[in-house]
Structure formats: C-alpha cells, structure tokens
C-alpha atoms as a PDB file:
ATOM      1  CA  UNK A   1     208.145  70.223  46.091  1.00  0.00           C
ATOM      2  CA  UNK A   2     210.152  72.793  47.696  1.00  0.00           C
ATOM      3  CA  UNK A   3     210.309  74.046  51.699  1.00  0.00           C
ATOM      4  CA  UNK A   4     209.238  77.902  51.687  1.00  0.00           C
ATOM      5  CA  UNK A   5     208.803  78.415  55.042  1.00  0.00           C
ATOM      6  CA  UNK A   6     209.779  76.860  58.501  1.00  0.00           C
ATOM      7  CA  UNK A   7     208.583  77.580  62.078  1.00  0.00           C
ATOM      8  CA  UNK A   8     208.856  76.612  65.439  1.00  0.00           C
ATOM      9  CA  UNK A   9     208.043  77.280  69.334  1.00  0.00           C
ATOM     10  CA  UNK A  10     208.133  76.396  72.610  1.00  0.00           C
ATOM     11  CA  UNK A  11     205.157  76.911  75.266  1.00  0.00           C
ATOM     12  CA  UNK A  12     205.785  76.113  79.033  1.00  0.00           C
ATOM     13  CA  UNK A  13     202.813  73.720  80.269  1.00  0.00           C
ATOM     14  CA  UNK A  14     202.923  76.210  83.488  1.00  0.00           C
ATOM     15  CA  UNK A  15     202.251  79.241  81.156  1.00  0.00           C
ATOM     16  CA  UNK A  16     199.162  77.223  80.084  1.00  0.00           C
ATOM     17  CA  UNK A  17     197.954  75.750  83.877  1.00  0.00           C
ATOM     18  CA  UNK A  18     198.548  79.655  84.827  1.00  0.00           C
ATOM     19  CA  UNK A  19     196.177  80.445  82.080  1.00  0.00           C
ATOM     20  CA  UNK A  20     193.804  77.948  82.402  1.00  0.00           C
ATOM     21  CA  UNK A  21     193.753  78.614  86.414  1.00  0.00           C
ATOM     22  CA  UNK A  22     193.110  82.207  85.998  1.00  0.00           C
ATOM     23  CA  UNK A  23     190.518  82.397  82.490  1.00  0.00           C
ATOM     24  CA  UNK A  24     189.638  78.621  82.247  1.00  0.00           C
ATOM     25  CA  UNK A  25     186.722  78.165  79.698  1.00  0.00           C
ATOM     26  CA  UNK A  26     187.051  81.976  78.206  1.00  0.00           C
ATOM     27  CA  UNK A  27     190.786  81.728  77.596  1.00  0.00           C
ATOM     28  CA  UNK A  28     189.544  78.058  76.027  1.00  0.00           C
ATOM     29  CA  UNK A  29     186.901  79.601  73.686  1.00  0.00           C
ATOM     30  CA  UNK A  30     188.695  82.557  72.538  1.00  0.00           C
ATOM     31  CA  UNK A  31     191.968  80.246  71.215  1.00  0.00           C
ATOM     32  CA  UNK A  32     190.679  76.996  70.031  1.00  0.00           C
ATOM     33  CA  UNK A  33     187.720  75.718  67.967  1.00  0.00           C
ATOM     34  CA  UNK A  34     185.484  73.493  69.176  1.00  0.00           C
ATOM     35  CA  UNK A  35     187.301  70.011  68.202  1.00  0.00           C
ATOM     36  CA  UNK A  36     190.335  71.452  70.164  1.00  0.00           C
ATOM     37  CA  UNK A  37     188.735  72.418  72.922  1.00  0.00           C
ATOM     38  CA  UNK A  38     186.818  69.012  73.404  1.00  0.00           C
ATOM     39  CA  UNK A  39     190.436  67.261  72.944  1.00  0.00           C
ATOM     40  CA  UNK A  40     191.898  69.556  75.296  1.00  0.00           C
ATOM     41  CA  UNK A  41     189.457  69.150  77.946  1.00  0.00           C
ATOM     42  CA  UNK A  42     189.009  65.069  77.795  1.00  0.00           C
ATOM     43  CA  UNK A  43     192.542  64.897  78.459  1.00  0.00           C
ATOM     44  CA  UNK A  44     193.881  64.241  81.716  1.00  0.00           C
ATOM     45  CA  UNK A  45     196.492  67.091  81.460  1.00  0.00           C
ATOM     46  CA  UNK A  46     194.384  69.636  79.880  1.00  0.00           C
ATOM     47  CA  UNK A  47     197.322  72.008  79.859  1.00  0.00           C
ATOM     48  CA  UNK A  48     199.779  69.700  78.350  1.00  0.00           C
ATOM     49  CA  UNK A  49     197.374  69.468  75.374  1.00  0.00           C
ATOM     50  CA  UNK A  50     196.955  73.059  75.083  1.00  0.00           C
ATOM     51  CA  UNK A  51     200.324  74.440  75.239  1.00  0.00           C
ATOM     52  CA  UNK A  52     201.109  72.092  72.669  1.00  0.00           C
ATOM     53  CA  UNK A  53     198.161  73.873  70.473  1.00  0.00           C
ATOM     54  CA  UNK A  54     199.645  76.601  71.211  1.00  0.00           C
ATOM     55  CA  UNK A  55     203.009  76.120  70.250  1.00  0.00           C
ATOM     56  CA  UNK A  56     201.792  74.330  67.109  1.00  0.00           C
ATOM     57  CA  UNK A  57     199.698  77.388  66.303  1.00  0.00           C
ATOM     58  CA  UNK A  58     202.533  80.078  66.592  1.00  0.00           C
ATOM     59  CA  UNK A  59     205.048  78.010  64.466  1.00  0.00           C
ATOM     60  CA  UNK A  60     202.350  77.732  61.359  1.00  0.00           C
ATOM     61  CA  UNK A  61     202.100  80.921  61.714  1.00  0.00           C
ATOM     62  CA  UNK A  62     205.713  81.959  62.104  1.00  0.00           C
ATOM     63  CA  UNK A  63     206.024  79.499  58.791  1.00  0.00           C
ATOM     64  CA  UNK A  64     203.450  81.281  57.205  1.00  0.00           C
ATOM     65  CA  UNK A  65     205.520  85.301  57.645  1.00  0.00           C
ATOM     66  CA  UNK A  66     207.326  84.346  54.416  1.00  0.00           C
ATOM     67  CA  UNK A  67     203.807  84.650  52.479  1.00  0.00           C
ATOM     68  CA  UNK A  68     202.379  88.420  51.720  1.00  0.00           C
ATOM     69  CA  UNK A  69     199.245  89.354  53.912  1.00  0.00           C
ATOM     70  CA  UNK A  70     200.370  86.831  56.341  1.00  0.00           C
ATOM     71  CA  UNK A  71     200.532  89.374  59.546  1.00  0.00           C
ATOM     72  CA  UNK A  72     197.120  89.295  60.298  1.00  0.00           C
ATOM     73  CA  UNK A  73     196.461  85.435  60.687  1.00  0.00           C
ATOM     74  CA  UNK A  74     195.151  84.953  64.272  1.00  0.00           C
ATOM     75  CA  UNK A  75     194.720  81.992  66.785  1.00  0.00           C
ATOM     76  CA  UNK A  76     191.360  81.340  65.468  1.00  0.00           C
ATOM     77  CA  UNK A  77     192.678  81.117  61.326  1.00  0.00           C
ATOM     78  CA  UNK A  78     194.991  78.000  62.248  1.00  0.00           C
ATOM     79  CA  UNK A  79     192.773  74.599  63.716  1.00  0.00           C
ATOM     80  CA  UNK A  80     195.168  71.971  65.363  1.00  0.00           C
ATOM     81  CA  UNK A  81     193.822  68.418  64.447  1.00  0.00           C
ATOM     82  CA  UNK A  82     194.492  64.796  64.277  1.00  0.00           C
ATOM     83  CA  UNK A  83     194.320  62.757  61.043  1.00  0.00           C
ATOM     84  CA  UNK A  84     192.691  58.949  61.237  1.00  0.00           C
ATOM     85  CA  UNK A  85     196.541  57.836  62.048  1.00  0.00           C
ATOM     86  CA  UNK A  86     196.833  59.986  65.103  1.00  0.00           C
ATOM     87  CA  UNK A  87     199.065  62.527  63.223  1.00  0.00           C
ATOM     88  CA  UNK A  88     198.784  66.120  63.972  1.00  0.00           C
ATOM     89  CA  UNK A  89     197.293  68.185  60.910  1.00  0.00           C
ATOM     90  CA  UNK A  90     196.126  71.914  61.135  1.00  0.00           C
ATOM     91  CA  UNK A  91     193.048  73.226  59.171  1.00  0.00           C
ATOM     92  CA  UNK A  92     193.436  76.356  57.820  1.00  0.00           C
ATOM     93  CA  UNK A  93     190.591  79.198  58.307  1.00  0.00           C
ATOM     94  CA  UNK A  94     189.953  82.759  57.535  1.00  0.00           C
ATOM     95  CA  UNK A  95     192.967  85.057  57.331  1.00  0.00           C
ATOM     96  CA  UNK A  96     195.415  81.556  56.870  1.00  0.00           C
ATOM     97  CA  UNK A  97     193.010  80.525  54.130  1.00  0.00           C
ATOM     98  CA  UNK A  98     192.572  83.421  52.376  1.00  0.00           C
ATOM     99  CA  UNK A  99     196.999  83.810  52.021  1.00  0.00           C
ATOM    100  CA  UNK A 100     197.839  80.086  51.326  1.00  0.00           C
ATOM    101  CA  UNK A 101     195.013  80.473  48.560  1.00  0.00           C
ATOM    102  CA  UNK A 102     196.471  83.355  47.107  1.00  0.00           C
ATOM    103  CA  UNK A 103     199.733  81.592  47.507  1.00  0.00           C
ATOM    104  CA  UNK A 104     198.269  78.247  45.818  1.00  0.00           C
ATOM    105  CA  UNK A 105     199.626  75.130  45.852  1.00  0.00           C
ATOM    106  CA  UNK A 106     200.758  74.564  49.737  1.00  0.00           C
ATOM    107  CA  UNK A 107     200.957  71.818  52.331  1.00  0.00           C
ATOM    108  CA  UNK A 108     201.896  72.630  55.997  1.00  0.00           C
ATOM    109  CA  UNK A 109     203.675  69.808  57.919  1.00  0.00           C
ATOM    110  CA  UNK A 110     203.633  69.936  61.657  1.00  0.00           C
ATOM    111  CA  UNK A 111     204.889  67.943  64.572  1.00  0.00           C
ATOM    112  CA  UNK A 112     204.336  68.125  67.914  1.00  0.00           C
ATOM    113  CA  UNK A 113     205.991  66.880  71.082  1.00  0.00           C
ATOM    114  CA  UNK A 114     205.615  67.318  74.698  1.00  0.00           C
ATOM    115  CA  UNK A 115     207.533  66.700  78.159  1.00  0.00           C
ATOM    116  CA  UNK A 116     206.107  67.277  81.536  1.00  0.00           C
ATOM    117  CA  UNK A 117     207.535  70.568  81.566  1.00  0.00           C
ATOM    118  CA  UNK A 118     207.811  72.397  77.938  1.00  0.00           C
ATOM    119  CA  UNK A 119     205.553  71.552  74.996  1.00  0.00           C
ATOM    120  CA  UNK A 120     207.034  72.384  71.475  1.00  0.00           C
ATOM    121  CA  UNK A 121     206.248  72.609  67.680  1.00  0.00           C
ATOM    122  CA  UNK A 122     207.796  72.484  64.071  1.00  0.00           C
ATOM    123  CA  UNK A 123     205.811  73.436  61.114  1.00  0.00           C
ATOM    124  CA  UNK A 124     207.015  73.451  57.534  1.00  0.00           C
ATOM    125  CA  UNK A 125     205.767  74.831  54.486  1.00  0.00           C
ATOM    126  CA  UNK A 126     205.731  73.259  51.595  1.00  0.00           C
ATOM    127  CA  UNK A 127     204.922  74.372  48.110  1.00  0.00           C
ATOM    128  CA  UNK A 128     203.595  71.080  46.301  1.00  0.00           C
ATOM    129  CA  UNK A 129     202.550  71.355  42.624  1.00  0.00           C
ATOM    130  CA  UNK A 130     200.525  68.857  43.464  1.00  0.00           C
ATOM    131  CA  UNK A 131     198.086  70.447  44.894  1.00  0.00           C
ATOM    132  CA  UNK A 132     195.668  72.605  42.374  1.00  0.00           C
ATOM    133  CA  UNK A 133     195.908  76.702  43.039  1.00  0.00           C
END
C-alpha cells in the first residue's frame, strides 16, 4: 500500500451557524445527502456537525487533486458517513467515483475532530492492491 495523496482543512463552526442562520435547509440540501443532513440536524450543535462535513469534504477532495479529472468533483460526489464502529468513512459518488475508478485500487482514510470553535479534517489516499480495479 502506498499514500498518494493527503489533504486537510479547517472550517470555523461560526462560518457554518452564519450559514445555517442565513440559508438553513437550502444551504443543507444543496451540500449534504440525505444521511448527512439527518445526522446534522439530530444533533444538538447542528453546526458543529456540519463544519466538520465540510472540512472532511474539502480535504478528500484536496487528497484527491493528485488524480487526473479530479477538478471537477463537487460537494455532492464526496458522502461523509459513519461505519458500525462510529468511525468516519466517506462514500464516493459521481465525479469522485468516476476518477478513483479510473484510478483503481484506492482507499480514502479520514479523521475528523472538532472544538467548540474550529472543526478540522485529514484525509489520506491510499493506493491498496487490495482492492480490485
């Protein structure tokens, strides 16, 4: 197995009460899929749970900019879930499916974490033979 890409960001949880305050269930709709956005919503800090989507989201992407055709994966290509452990996963869809097929053979590792004030994210990239192409 070998690391071919690496990503990471940072979201303020203010960004994400601003955003909920001012486009609530549209902003909601537009960046998560349905299992998100029922996660997100049954939490009590909604926009703890979000930013951390979002900051999740943007590193698998950024992870993903070492792969060709990779510049056009969107919020709505990359699904951040939790596996029967608890452990944060991400489903890949549309654009992000279509390049890690091409690419064959890949895992994406993620971690989250959160404070009160600044929600963050690490994905990795992994190329695991493994894994059928």
């Amino acid at each position: 197995m070998a690391v071919i890409g690496l990503g990471i960001d940072l979201v303020d949880i203010d960004r994400a009460e601003r955003m909920l305050a001012r486009h609530g269930e549209r902003a909601l709709r537009r960046l998560l899929f349905p299992a998100e956005h029922a996660y997100v919503v049954g939490m009590v800090h909604p926009a703890r749970h979000l930013a951390v989507r979002l900051a999740a989201k943007e590193a698998v992407f950024k992870a993903f900019q070492v792969l060709p055709g990779s510049t056009g994966i969107g919020w709505r290509d990359l699904e951040v879930l939790r596996d029967e452990e608890g452990r944060p996963t991400v489903a890949l869809h549309g654009r992000a499916r279509a390049v890690a097929k091409l690419a064959g053979g890949l895992r994406v590792h993620l971690s989250l974490s959160h404070t009160d004030r600044t929600a963050g994210a690490v994905a990795v990239l992994e190329r695991d033979p493994s894994i059928p192409e």
